[in-house]
C-alpha atoms as a PDB file:
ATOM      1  CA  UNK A   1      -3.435 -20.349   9.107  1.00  0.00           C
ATOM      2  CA  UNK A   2      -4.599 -17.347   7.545  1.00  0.00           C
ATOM      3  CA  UNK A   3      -3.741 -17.254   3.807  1.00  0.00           C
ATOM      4  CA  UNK A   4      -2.643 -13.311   2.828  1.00  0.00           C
ATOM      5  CA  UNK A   5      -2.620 -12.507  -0.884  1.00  0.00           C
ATOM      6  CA  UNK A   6      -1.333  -8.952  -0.732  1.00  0.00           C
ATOM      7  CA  UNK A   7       0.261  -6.775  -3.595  1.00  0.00           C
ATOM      8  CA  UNK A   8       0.450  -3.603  -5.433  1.00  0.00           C
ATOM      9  CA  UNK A   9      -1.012  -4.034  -8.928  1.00  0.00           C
ATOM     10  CA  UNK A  10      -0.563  -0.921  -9.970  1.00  0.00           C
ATOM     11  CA  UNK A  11       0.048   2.721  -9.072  1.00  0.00           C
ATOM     12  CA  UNK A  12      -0.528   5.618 -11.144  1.00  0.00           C
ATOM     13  CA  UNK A  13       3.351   7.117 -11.655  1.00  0.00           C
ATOM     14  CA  UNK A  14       4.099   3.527 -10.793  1.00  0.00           C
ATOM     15  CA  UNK A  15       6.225   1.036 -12.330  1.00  0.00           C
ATOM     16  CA  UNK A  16       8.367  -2.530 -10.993  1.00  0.00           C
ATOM     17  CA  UNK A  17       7.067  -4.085  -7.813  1.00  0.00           C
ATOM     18  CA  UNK A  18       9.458  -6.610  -5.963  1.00  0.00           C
ATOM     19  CA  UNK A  19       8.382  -8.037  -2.533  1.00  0.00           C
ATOM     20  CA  UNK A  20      11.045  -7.711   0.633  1.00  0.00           C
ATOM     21  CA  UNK A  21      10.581  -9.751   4.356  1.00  0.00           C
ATOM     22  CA  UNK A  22      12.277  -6.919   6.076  1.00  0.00           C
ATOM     23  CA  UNK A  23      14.212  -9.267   8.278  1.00  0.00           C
ATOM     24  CA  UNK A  24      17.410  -6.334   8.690  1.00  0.00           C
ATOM     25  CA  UNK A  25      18.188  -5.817  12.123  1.00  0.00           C
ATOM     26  CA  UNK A  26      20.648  -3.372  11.783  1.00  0.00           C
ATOM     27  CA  UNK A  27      20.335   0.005  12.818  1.00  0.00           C
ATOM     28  CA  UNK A  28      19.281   2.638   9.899  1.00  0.00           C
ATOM     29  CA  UNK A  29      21.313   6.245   9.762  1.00  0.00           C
ATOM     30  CA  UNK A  30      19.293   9.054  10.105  1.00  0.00           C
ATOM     31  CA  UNK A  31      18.154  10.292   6.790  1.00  0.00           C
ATOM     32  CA  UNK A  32      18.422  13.810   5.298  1.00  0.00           C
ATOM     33  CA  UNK A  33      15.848  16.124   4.126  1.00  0.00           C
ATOM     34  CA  UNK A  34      12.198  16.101   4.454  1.00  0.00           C
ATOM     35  CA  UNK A  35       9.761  13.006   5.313  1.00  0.00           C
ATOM     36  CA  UNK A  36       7.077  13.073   2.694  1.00  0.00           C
ATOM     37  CA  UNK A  37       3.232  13.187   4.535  1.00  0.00           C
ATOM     38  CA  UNK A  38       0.653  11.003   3.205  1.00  0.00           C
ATOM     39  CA  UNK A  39      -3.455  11.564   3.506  1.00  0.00           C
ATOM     40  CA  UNK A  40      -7.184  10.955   2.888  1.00  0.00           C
ATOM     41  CA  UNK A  41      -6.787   7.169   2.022  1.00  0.00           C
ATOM     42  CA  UNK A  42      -9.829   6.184  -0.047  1.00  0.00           C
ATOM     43  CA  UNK A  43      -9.799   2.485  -1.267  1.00  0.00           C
ATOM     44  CA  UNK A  44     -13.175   0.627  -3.054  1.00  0.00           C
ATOM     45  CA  UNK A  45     -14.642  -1.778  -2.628  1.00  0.00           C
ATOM     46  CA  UNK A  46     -14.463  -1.928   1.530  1.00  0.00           C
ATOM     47  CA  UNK A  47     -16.745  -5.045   1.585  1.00  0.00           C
ATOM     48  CA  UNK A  48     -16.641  -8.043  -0.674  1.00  0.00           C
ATOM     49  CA  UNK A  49     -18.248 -11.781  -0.560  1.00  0.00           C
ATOM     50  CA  UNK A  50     -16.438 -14.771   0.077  1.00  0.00           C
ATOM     51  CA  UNK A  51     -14.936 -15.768  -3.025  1.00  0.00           C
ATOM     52  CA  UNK A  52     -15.242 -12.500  -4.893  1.00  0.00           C
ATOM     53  CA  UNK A  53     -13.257 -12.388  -7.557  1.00  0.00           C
ATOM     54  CA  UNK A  54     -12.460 -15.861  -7.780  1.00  0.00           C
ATOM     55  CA  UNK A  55     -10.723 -15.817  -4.516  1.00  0.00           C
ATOM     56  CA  UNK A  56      -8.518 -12.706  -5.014  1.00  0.00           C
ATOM     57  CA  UNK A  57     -10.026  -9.459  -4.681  1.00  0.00           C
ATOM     58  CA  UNK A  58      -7.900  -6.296  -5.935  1.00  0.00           C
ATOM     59  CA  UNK A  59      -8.757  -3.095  -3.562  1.00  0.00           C
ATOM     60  CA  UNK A  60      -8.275   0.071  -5.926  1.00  0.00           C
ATOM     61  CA  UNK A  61      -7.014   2.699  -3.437  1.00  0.00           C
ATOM     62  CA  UNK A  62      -6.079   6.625  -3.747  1.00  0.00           C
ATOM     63  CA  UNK A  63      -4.349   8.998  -1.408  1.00  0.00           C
ATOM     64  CA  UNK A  64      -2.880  12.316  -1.559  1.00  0.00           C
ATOM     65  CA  UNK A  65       1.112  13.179  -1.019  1.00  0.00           C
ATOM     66  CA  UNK A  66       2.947  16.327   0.078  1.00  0.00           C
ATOM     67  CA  UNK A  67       7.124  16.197  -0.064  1.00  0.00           C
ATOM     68  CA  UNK A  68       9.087  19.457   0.223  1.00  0.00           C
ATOM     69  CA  UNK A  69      12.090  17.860  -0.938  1.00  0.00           C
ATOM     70  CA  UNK A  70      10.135  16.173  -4.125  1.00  0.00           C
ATOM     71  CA  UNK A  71      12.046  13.345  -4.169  1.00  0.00           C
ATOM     72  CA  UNK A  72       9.052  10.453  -3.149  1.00  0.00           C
ATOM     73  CA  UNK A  73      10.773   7.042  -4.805  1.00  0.00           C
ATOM     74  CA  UNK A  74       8.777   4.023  -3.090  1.00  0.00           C
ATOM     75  CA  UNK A  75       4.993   3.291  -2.109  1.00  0.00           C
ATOM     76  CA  UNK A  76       5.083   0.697   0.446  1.00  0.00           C
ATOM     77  CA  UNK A  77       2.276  -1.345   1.822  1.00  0.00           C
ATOM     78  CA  UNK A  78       1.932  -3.951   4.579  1.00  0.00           C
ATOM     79  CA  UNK A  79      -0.608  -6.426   6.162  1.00  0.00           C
ATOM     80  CA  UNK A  80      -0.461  -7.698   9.734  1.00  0.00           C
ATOM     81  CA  UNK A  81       1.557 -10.697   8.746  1.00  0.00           C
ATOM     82  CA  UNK A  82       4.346  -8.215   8.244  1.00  0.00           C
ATOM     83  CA  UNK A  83       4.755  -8.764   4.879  1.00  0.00           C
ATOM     84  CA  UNK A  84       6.094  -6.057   2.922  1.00  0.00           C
ATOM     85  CA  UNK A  85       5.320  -5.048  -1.205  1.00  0.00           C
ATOM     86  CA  UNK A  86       6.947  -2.075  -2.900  1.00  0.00           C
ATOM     87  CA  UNK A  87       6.447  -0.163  -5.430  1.00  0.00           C
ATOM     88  CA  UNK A  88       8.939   2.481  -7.608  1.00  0.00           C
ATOM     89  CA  UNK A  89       7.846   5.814  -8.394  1.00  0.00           C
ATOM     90  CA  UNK A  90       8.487   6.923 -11.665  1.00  0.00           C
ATOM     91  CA  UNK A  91      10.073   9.950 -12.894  1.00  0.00           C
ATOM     92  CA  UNK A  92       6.924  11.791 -13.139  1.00  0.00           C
ATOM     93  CA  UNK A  93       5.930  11.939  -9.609  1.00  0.00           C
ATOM     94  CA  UNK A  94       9.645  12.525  -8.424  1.00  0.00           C
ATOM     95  CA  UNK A  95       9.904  15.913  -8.989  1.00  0.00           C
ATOM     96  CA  UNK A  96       6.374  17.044  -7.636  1.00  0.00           C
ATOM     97  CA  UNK A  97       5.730  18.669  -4.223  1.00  0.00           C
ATOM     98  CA  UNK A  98       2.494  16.707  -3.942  1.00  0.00           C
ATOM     99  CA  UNK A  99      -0.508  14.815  -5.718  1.00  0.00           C
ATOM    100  CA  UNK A 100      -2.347  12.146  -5.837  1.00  0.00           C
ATOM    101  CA  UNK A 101      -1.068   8.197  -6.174  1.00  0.00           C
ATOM    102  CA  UNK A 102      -3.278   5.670  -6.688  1.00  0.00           C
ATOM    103  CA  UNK A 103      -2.595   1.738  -5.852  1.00  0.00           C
ATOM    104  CA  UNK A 104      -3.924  -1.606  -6.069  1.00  0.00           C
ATOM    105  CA  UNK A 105      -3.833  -3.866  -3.109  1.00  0.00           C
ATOM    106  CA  UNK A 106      -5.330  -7.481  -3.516  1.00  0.00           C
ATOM    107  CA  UNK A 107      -6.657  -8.950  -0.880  1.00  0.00           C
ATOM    108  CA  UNK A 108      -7.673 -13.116  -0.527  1.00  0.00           C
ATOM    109  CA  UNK A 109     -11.578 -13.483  -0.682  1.00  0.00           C
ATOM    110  CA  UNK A 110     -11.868 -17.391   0.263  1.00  0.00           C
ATOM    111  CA  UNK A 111     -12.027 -16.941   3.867  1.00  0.00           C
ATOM    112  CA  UNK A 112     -14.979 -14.534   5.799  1.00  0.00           C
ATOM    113  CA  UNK A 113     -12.638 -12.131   7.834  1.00  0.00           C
ATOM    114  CA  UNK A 114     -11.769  -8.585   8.457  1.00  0.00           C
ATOM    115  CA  UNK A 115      -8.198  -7.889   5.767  1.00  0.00           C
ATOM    116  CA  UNK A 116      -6.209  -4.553   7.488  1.00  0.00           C
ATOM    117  CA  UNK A 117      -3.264  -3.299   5.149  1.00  0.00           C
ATOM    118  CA  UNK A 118      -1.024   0.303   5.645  1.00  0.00           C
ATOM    119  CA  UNK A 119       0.576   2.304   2.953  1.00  0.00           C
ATOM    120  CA  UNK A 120       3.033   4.924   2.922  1.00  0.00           C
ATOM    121  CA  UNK A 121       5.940   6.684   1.098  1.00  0.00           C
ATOM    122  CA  UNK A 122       9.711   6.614   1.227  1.00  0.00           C
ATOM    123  CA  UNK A 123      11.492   9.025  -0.462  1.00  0.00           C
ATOM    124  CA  UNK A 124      15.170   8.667  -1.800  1.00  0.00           C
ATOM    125  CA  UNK A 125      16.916   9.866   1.251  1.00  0.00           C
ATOM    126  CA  UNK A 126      14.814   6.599   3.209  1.00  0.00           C
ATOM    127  CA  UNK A 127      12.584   9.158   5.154  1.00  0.00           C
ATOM    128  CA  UNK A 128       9.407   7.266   5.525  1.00  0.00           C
ATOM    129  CA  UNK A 129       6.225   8.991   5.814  1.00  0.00           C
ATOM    130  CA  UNK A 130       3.515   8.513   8.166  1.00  0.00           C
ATOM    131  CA  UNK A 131       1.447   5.420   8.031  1.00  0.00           C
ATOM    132  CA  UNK A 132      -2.113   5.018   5.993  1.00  0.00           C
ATOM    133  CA  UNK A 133      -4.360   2.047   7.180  1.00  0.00           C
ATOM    134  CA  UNK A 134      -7.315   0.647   5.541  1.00  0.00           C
ATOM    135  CA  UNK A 135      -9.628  -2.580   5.600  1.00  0.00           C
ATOM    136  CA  UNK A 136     -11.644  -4.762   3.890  1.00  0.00           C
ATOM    137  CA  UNK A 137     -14.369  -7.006   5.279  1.00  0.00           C
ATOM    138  CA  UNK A 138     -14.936 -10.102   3.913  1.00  0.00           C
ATOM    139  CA  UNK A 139     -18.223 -12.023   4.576  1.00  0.00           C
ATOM    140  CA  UNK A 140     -19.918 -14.560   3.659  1.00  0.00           C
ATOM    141  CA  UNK A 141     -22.726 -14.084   0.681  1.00  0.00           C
ATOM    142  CA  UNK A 142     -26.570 -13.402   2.057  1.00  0.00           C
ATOM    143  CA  UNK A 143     -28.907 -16.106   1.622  1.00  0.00           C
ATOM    144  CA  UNK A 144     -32.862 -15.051   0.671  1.00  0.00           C
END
């Protein structure tokens, strides 16, 4: 069983995480308004050793935003277990058009395997933006 350690640490204009299993199965109502777009999804380190980090590894990643509507409330990211972790936007990036967030995702080190994770945005009206994906590759330390 594949152990997933997955979070947001941090994100610049970023404040109180909490951590959903989005289990609803009822059916949403179309939002209002704009969908914000995200883009150009850089995240550091892509590669790590096995247990980097002590076992937990956190992934500093950036992206840029554009929301006509300016009202971009949650950064959400996933991993393949379907785990969910959001994030609230502060005041200071609700309001803006578009910028650049930054977030930490942490990703479990003791195993030697590929770690995929998406991000995106939801803005107060529950539009969701499109989907960012990214990786990291965990392997196992060279020997000389």
């Amino acid at each position: 069983m594949k152990r997933w350690v997955w979070g947001i640490l941090f994100c610049a204009l970023l404040g109180a995480c909490s951590t959903s299993n989005n289990s609803d199965t009822t059916t949403p109502t179309q939002p209002s308004g704009s969908a914000p777009i995200v883009s150009d999804l850089s995240c550091a380190p892509a590669a790590a050793t096995t247990n980097q980090g002590g076992g937990a590894l956190t992934v500093a990643c950036t992206f840029n935003f554009s929301d006509p509507d300016k009202d971009v409330k949650t950064v959400r990211t996933t991993n393949p277990s379907g785990s969910t972790t959001d994030a609230s936007v502060q005041i200071q990036a609700s309001g803006l058009a578009s910028g650049s967030l930054s977030a930490g995702v942490v990703v479990d080190t003791t195993k030697a395997q590929t770690y995929t994770f998406q991000l995106w945005l939801i803005d107060t009206a529950g539009n969701e933006s499109n989907k960012l994906t990214g990786s990291v590759t965990v392997s196992a330390p060279a020997v000389s």
